[in-house]
Protein backbone atom coordinates (compact mmCIF):
# COMPACT_ATOMS: atom_id res chain seq x y z
CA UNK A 1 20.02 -13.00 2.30
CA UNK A 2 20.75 -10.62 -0.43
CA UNK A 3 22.66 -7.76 -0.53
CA UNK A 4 21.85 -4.49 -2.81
CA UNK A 5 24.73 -2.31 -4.00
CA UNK A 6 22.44 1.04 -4.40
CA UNK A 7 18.73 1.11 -3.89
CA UNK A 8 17.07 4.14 -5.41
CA UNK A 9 13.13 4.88 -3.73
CA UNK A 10 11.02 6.71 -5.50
CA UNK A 11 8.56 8.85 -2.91
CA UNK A 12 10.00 8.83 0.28
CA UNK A 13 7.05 9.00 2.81
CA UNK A 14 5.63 6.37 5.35
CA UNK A 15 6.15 3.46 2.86
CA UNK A 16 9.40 4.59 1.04
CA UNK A 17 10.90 5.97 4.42
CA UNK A 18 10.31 2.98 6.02
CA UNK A 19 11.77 0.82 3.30
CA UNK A 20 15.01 3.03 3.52
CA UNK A 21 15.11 2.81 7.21
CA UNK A 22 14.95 -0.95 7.24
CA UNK A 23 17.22 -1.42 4.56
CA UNK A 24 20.01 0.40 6.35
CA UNK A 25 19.20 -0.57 9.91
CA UNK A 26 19.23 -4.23 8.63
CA UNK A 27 22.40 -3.03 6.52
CA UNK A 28 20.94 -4.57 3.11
CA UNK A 29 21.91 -1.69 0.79
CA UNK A 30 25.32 0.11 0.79
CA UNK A 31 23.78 3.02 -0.18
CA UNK A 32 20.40 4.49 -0.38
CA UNK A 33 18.57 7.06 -2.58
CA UNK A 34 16.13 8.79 -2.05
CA UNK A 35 14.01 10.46 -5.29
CA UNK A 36 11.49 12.58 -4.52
CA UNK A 37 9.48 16.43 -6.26
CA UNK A 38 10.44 18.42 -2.95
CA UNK A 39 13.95 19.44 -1.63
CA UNK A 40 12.35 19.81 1.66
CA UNK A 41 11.01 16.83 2.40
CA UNK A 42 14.00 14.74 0.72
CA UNK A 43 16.18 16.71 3.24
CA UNK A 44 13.89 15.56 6.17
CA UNK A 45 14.14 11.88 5.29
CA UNK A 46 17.74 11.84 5.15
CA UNK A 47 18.47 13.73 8.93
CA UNK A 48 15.63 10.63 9.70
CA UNK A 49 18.16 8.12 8.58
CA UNK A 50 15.85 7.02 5.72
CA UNK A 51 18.27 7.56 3.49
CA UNK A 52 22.17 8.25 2.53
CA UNK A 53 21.81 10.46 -0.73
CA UNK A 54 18.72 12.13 -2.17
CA UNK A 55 17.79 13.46 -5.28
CA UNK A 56 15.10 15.76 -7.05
CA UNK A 57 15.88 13.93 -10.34
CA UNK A 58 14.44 10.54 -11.43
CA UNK A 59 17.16 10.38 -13.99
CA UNK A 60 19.87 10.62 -11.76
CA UNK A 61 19.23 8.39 -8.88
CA UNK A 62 17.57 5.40 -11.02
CA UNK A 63 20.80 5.27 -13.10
CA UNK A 64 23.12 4.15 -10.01
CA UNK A 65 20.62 2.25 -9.24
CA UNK A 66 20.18 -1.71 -9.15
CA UNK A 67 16.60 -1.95 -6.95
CA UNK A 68 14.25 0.98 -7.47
CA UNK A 69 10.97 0.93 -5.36
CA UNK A 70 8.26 3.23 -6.50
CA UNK A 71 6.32 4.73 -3.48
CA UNK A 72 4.14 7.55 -4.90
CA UNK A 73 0.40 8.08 -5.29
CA UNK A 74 -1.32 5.10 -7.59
CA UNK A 75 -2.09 7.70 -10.70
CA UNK A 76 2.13 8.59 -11.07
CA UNK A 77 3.19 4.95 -10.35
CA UNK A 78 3.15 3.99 -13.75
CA UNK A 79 4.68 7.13 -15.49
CA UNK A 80 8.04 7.02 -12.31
CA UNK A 81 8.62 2.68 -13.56
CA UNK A 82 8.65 4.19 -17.10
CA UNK A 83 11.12 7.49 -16.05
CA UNK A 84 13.41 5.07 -14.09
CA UNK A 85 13.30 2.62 -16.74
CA UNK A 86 14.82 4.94 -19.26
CA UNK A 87 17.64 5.83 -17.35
CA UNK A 88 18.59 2.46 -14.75
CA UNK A 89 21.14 0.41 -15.29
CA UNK A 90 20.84 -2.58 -17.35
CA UNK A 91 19.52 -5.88 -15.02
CA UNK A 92 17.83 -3.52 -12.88
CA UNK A 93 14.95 -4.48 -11.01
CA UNK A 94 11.55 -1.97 -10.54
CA UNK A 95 8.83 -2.91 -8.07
CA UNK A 96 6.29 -0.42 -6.56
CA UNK A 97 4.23 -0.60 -3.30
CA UNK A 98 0.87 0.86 -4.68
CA UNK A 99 -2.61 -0.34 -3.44
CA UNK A 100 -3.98 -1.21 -6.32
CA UNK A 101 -1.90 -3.53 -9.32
CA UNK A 102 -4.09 -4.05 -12.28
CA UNK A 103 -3.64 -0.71 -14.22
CA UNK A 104 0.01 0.07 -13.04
CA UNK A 105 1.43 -3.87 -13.87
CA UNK A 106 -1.09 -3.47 -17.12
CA UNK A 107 1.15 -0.22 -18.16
CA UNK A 108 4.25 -1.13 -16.62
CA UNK A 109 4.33 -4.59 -18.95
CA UNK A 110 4.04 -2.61 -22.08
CA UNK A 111 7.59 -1.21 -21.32
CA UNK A 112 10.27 -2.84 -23.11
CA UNK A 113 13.02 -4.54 -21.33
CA UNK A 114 11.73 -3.65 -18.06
CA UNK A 115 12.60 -5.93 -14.74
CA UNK A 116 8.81 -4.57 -13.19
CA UNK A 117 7.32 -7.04 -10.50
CA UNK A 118 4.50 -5.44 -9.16
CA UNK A 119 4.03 -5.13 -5.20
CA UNK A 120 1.78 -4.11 -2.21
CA UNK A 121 2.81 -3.80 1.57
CA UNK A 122 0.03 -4.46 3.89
CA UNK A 123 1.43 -2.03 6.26
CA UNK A 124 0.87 1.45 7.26
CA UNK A 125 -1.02 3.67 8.79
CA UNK A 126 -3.82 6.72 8.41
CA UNK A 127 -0.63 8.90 8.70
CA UNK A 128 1.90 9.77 6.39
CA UNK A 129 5.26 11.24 5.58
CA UNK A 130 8.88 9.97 6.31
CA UNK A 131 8.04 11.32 10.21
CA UNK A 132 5.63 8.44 10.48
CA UNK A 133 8.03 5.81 9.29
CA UNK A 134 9.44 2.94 10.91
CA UNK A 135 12.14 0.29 10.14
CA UNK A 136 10.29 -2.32 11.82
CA UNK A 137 7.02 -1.49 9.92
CA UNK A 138 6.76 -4.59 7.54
CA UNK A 139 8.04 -6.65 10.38
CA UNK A 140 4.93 -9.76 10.47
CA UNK A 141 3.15 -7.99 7.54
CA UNK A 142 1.94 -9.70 4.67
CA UNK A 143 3.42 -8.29 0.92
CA UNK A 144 1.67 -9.33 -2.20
CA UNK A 145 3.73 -10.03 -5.02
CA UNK A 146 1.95 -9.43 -8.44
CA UNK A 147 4.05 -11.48 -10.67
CA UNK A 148 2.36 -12.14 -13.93
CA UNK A 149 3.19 -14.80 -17.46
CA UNK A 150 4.88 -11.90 -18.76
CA UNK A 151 7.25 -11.79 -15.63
CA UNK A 152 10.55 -13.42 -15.32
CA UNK A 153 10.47 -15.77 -12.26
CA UNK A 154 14.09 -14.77 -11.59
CA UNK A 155 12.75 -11.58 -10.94
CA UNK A 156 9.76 -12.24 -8.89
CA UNK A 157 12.08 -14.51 -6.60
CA UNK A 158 14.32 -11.71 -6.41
CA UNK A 159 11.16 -8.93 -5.20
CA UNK A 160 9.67 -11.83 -2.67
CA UNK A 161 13.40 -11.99 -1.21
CA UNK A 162 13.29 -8.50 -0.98
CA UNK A 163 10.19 -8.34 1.07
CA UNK A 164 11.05 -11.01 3.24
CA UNK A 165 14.76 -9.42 3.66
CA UNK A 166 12.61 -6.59 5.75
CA UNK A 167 10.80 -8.96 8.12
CA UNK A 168 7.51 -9.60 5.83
CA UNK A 169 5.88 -12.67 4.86
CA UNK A 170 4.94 -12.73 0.90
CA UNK A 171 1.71 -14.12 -0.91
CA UNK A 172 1.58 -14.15 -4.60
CA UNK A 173 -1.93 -13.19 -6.74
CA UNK A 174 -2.45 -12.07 -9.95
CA UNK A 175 -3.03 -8.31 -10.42
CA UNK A 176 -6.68 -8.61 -10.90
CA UNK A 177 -7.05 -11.34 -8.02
CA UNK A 178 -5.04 -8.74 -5.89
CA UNK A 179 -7.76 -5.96 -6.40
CA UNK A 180 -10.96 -7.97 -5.66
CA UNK A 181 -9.28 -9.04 -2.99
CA UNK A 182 -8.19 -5.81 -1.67
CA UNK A 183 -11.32 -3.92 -2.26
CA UNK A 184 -13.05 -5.93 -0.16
CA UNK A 185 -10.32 -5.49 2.74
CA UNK A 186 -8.56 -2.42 2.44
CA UNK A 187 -10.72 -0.63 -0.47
CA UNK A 188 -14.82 -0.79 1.01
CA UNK A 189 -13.33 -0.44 4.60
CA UNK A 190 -11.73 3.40 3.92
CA UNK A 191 -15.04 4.23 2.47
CA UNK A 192 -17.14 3.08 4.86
CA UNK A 193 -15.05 4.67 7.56
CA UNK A 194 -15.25 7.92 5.73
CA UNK A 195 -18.46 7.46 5.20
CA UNK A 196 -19.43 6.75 9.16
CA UNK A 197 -17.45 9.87 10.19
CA UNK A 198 -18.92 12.03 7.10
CA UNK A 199 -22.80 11.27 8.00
CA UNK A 200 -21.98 11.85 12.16
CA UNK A 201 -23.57 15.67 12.63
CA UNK A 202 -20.32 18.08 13.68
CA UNK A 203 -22.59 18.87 16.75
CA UNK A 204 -22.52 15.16 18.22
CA UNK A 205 -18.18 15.02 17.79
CA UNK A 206 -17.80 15.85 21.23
CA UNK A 207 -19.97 12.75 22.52
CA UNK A 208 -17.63 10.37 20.05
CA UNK A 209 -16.00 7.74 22.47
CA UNK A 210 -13.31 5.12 21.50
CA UNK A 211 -16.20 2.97 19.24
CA UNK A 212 -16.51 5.67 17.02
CA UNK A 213 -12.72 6.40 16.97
CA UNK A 214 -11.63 3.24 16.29
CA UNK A 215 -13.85 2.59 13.79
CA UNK A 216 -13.36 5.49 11.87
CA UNK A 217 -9.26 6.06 12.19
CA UNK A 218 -8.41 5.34 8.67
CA UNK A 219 -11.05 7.91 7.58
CA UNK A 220 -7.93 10.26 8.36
CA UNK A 221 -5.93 8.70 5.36
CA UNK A 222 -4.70 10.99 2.70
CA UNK A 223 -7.99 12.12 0.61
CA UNK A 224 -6.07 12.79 -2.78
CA UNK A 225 -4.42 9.21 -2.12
CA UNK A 226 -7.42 7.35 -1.34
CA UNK A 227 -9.44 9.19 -4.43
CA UNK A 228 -6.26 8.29 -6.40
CA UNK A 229 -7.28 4.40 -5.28
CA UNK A 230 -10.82 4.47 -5.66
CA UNK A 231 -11.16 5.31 -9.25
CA UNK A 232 -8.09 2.98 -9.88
CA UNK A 233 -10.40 0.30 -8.78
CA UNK A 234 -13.57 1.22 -9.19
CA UNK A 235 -15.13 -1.83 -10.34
CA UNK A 236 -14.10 -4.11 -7.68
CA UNK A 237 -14.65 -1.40 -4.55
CA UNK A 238 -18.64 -1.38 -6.36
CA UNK A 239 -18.82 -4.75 -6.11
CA UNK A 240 -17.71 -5.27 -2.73
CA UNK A 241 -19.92 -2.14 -1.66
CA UNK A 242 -23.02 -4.06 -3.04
CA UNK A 243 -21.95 -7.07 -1.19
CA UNK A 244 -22.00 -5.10 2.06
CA UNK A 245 -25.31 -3.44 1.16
CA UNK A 246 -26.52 -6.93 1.29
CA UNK A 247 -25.11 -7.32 4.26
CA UNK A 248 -26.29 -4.34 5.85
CA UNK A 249 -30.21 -4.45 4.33
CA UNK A 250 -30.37 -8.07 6.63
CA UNK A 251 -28.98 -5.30 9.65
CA UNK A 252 -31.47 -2.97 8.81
CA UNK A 253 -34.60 -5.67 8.16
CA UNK A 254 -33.75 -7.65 11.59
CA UNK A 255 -34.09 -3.72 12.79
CA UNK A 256 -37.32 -2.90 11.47
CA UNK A 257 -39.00 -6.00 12.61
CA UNK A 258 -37.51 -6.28 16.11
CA UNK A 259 -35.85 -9.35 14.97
CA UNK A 260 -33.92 -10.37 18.07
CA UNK A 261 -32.70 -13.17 16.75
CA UNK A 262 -31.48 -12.51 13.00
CA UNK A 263 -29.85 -9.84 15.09
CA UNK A 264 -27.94 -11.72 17.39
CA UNK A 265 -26.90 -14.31 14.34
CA UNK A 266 -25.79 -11.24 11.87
CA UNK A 267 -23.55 -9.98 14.91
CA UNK A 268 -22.71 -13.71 16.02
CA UNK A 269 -21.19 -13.46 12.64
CA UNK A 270 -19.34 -10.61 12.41
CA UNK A 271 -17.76 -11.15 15.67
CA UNK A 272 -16.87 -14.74 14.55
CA UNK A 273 -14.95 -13.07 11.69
CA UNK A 274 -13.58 -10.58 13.38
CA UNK A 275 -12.07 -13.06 16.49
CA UNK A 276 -10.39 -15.27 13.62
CA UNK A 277 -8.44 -12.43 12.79
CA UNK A 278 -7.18 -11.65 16.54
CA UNK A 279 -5.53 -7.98 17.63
């Protein structure tokens, strides 16, 4: 398993804090930085134990650097790979953990000498910030790896290694393939959730029971991050959206005929998909 001399993270909330906290509780890194706008919060991290050293300076942490993981909102992604890129050490590698790949591994590609492998951690939660982090968070999770033709396989071996050093299990897809895929699964569900707990009349919260909990706990996400996803993947979110309007006219028709038995087949169905999944 390998070994990193400094690892520099870029954004050190849920995803970034947890990545530090792993890396040191599984000792992987000799030292950690953490990068980050606010004093504050960088401060908070490190009495967490997320990290050993932090910085308010991109410049100054990506230079001792030989991993740097970008963990900040979709729209800065690209613009932190091209700040650390200008200042890491030569043979570095960058990877990120944003939700959506196709414009940031686009961008990131048209950087010259860059080590970028694009990345996504199916892990977290509605909550954020380095108080919600855990070093056992990617333990069992799945990480896609966005490797593209332009991407030295050295390199994408080296980001899958990475993953899998913190307890994750690795799939690789294409950046486009990645966002289809993850509108339909990550992307449709936040906005249906939202939208469930949006149309529910303020009056009626107080009769919500664990259905409506459950179903809409993600709705609690981060509204400037999930904006910052939706318009980053726009295209594929409105096509999985008109797939579940489909979907949900056959609901609504079984409904408005007192179809009992297109009823019982539509949620047959979904709770046929749903049990293949398990807890």
């Amino acid at each position: 398993m390998r070994t990193w001399d400094t690892v520099a993270i870029i954004g050190v909330g849920l995803i970034g804090g947890s990545i530090g906290l792993a890396l040191r509780e599984r000792k992987l890194a000799r030292r950690v930085i953490g990068i980050g706008r606010r004093r504050e919060s960088l401060e908070k991290a490190r009495a967490r134990g997320c990290v050993d050293e932090i910085t308010t300076s991109i410049a100054e942490g990506a230079k001792q650097a030989s991993l740097i993981v970008v963990c900040t909102p979709v729209e800065s992604i690209a613009q932190h790979v091209l700040e650390a890129s200008e200042h890491c050490l030569g043979g570095a590698l960058i990877t990120d953990a944003g939700s959506t790949k196709a414009e940031i591994v686009a961008a990131a590609e048209n950087l010259k000498e860059v080590r970028f492998v694009g990345s996504h951690p199916l892990a977290g939660s509605e909550k954020n910030g380095c108080d919600a982090a855990s070093a056992d968070l990617f333990e069992g999770r799945m990480v896609v790896v966005t490797g593209t033709e332009n991407s030295e396989a050295e390199a994408v071996d080296a980001i899958e290694a990475f993953w899998q050093s913190l307890g994750a299990s690795v799939l690789r897809m294409s950046p486009d393939d990645h966002d289809a895929a993850l509108a339909c699964t990550s992307h449709l569900p936040h906005l249906i959730a939202s939208a469930l707990a949006a149309a529910t009349p303020e009056q009626l919260l107080p009769l919500t029971a664990t259905g409506w909990q459950d179903t809409t706990r993600i709705a609690a996400g981060d509204a400037e991050l999930w904006r910052q996803i939706f318009l980053a993947n726009g295209a594929s979110t409105l096509k999985a959206l008109a797939d579940f309007e489909k979907v949900l006219s056959r609901f609504r028709a079984a409904l408005e005929s007192a179809d009992g038995t297109l009823l019982a087949e539509l949620l047959a169905e979904g709770k046929r998909r749903r049990d293949a999944v398990g807890n």
